[in-house]
Each structure stands twice: as structure tokens, then as C-alpha cells.
Protein backbone atom coordinates (compact mmCIF):
# COMPACT_ATOMS: atom_id res chain seq x y z
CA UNK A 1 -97.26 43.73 -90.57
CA UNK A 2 -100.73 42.14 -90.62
CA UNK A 3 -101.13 38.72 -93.42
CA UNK A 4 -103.20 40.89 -95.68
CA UNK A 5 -100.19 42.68 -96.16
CA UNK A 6 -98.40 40.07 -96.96
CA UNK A 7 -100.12 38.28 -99.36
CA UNK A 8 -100.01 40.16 -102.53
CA UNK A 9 -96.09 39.72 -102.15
CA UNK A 10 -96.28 36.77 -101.53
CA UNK A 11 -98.87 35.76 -105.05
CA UNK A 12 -96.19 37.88 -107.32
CA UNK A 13 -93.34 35.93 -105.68
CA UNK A 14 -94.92 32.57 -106.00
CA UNK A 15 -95.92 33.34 -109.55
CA UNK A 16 -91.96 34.16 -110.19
CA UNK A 17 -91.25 31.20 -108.70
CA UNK A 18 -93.60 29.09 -110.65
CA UNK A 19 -92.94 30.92 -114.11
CA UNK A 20 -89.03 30.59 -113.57
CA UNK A 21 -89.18 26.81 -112.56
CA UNK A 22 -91.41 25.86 -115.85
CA UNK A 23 -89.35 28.62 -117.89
CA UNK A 24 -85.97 26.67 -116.95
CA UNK A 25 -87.86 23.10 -118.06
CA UNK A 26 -88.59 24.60 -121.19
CA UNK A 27 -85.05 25.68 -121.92
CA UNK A 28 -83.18 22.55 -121.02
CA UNK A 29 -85.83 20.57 -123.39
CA UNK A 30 -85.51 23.24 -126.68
CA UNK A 31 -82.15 24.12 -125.50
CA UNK A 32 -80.70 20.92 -124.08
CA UNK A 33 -79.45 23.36 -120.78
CA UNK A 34 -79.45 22.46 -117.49
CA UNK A 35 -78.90 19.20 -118.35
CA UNK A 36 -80.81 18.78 -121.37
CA UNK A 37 -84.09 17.46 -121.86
CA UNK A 38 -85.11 14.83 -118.69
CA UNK A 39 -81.48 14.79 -118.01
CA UNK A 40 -80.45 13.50 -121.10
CA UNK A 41 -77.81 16.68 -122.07
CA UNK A 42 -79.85 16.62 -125.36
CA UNK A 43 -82.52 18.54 -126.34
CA UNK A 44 -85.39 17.44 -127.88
CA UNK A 45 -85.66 17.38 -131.68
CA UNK A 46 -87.84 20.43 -133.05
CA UNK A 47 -91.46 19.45 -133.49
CA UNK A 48 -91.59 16.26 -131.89
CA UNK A 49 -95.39 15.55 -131.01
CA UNK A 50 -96.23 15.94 -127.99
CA UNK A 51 -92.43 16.33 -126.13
CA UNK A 52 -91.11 19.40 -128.22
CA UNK A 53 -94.83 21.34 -127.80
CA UNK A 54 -94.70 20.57 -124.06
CA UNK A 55 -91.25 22.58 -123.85
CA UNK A 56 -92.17 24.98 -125.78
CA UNK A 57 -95.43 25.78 -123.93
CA UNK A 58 -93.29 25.08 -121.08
CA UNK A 59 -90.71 27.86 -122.05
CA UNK A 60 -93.36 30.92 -123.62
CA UNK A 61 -95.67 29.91 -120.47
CA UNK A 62 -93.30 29.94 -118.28
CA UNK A 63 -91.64 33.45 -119.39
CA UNK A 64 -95.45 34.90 -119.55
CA UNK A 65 -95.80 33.59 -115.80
CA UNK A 66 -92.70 34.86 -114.71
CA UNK A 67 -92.82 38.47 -115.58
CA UNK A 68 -96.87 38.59 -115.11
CA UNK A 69 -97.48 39.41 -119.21
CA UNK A 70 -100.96 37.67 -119.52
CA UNK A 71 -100.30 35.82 -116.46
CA UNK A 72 -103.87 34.24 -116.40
CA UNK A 73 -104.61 32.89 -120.10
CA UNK A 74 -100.15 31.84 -119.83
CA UNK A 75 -101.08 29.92 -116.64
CA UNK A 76 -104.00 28.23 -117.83
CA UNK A 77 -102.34 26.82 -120.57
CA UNK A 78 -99.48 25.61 -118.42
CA UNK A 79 -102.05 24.27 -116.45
CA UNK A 80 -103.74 22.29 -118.76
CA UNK A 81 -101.00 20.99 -120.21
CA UNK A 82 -99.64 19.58 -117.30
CA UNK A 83 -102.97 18.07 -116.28
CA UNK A 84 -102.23 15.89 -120.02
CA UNK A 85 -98.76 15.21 -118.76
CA UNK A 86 -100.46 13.87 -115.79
CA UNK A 87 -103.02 12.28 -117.02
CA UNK A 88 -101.71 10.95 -120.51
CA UNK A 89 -98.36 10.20 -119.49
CA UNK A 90 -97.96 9.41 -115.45
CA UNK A 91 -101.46 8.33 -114.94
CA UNK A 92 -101.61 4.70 -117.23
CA UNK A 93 -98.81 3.80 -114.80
CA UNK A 94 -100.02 3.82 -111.57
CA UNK A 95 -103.07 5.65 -109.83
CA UNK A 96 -101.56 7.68 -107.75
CA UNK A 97 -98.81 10.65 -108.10
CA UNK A 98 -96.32 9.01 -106.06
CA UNK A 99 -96.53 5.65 -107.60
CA UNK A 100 -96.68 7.16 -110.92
CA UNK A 101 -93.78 9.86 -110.82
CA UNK A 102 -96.27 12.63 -111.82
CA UNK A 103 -95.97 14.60 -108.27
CA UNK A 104 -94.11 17.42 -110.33
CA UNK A 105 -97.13 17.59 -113.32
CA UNK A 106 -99.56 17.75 -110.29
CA UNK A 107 -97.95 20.26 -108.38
CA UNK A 108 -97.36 22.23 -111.84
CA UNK A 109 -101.24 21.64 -112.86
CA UNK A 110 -102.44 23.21 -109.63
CA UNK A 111 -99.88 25.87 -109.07
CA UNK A 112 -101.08 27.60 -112.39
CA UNK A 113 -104.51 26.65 -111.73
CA UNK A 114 -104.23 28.89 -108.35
CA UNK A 115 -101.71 31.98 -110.62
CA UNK A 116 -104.88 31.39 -113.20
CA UNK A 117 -108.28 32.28 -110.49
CA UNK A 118 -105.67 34.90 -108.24
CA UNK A 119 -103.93 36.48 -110.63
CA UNK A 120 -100.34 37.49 -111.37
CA UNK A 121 -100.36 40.52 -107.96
CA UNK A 122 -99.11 43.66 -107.89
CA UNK A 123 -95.49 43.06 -109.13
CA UNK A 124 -96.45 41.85 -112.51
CA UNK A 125 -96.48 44.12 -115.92
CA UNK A 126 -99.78 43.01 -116.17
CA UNK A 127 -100.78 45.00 -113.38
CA UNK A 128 -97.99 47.67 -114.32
CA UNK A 129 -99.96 48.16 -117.41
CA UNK A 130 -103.48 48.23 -115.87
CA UNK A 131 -101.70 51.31 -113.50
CA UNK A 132 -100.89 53.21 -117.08
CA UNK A 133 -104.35 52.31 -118.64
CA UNK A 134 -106.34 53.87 -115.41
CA UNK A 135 -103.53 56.83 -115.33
CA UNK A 136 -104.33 57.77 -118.97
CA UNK A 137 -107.94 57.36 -118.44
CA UNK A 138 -107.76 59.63 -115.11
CA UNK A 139 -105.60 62.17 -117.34
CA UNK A 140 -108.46 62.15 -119.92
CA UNK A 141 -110.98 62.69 -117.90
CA UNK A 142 -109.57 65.21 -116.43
CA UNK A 143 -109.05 66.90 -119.22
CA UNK A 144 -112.77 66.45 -120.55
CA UNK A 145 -114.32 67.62 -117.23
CA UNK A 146 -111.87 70.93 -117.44
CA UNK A 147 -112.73 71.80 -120.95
């Protein structure tokens, strides 16, 4: 099995990955799961500027990213708003990620970055979808060039 091979798996499982990750911070923020908002049990109080919008970008962005449903526009979202985490949040309190705590914003702001420019890969219903859109086009083709 030669890398090339490999690394469309590997893009749809790192996507999963990624999406499931920022799904499950979503949840235990709106949901107060997993040990509730930043460990608190609680979850944060609906429309809370900018904590409740994080999670919930957090939670549709990370579902998007995880099953591959407009992977791209999802991820560049969750990128973006992670780069404001980072920048707005970690950032006034020290220069660098691991003085500041922001290692996990950076790491989020560049992992969607990369799901944004590659794509969600072959395991994603984005790309499911794009296989029915070029099979109905191929069928009506078809079916112009026979008549």
C-alpha cells in the first residue's frame, strides 16, 4: 500500500476526528455534558456573548465537520473562531500558546484551516453527494445522446 493510498483515509479520518472533538466541546457548553462547560458541570446560559455563540458554532461546526456536510465553509468558521479565542481571549495573557493556555484554540484554528484548503475526502456526504450529482448528470446525458 503506497502513501497516496493512504492519504485520502487518512483526511476523512482526521476530519472525524476534528469534527467529533469540537462537536463534544459544543455539547458539554449548551448541554453542560461531559463535564459541563470548562469543567464547571454547568452549561452556559443561552445567549451569553461571546461564550454561548462559541459552543454553539462549536457544536453545528463541529457536527458539519464530522459527517463532511459543507465540510469547507463549517471548517472555516470553526477556524476563525478559534483564531478569536486565541487571539481575544489567550493572547492578552501571554505571547505565546504555552504561556497563554491557548495550545488547544491553536491546534483547533489550524486543524480546520488544513479540513478548509483539503477538503472533507472521500468518506464525507459531501463527496457522497457530488458521486449522485455526476451519476444523475452521466444518466442524463446518456439519455440525451440516445434520443
Amino acid at each position: 500500500m503506497t502513501v497516496n493510498r493512504l492519504t485520502d483515509p487518512v483526511i476523512s479520518l482526521f476530519r472525524m476526528v476534528v469534527g467529533l472533538l469540537f462537536l463534544m466541546r459544543g455539547m458539554s457548553s449548551i448541554f453542560g455534558v461531559f463535564g459541563g462547560s470548562q469543567g464547571s458541570g454547568e452549561a452556559i446560559e443561552v445567549g451569553v456573548w461571546p461564550h454561548w455563540w462559541a459552543a454553539l458554532i462549536q457544536l453545528v461546526g463541529g457536527l458539519l465537520v464530522l459527517v463532511g456536510l459543507w465540510a469547507r465553509p463549517a471548517a472555516v468558521i470553526c477556524s476563525g473562531s478559534m483564531a478569536y479565542a486565541y487571539f481575544v481571549v489567550h493572547q492578552p495573557m501571554a505571547l505565546l500558546p504555552m504561556n497563554n493556555r491557548g495550545e488547544l484554540a491553536a491546534l483547533f484554528c489550524w486543524s480546520f484551516l488544513l479540513i478548509a484548503v483539503v477538503g472533507a475526502g472521500r468518506w464525507s456526504l459531501d463527496a457522497l453527494l457530488g458521486r449522485r450529482r455526476e451519476g444523475v448528470r452521466g444518466r442524463e446525458t446518456a439519455a440525451a445522446v440516445a434520443s
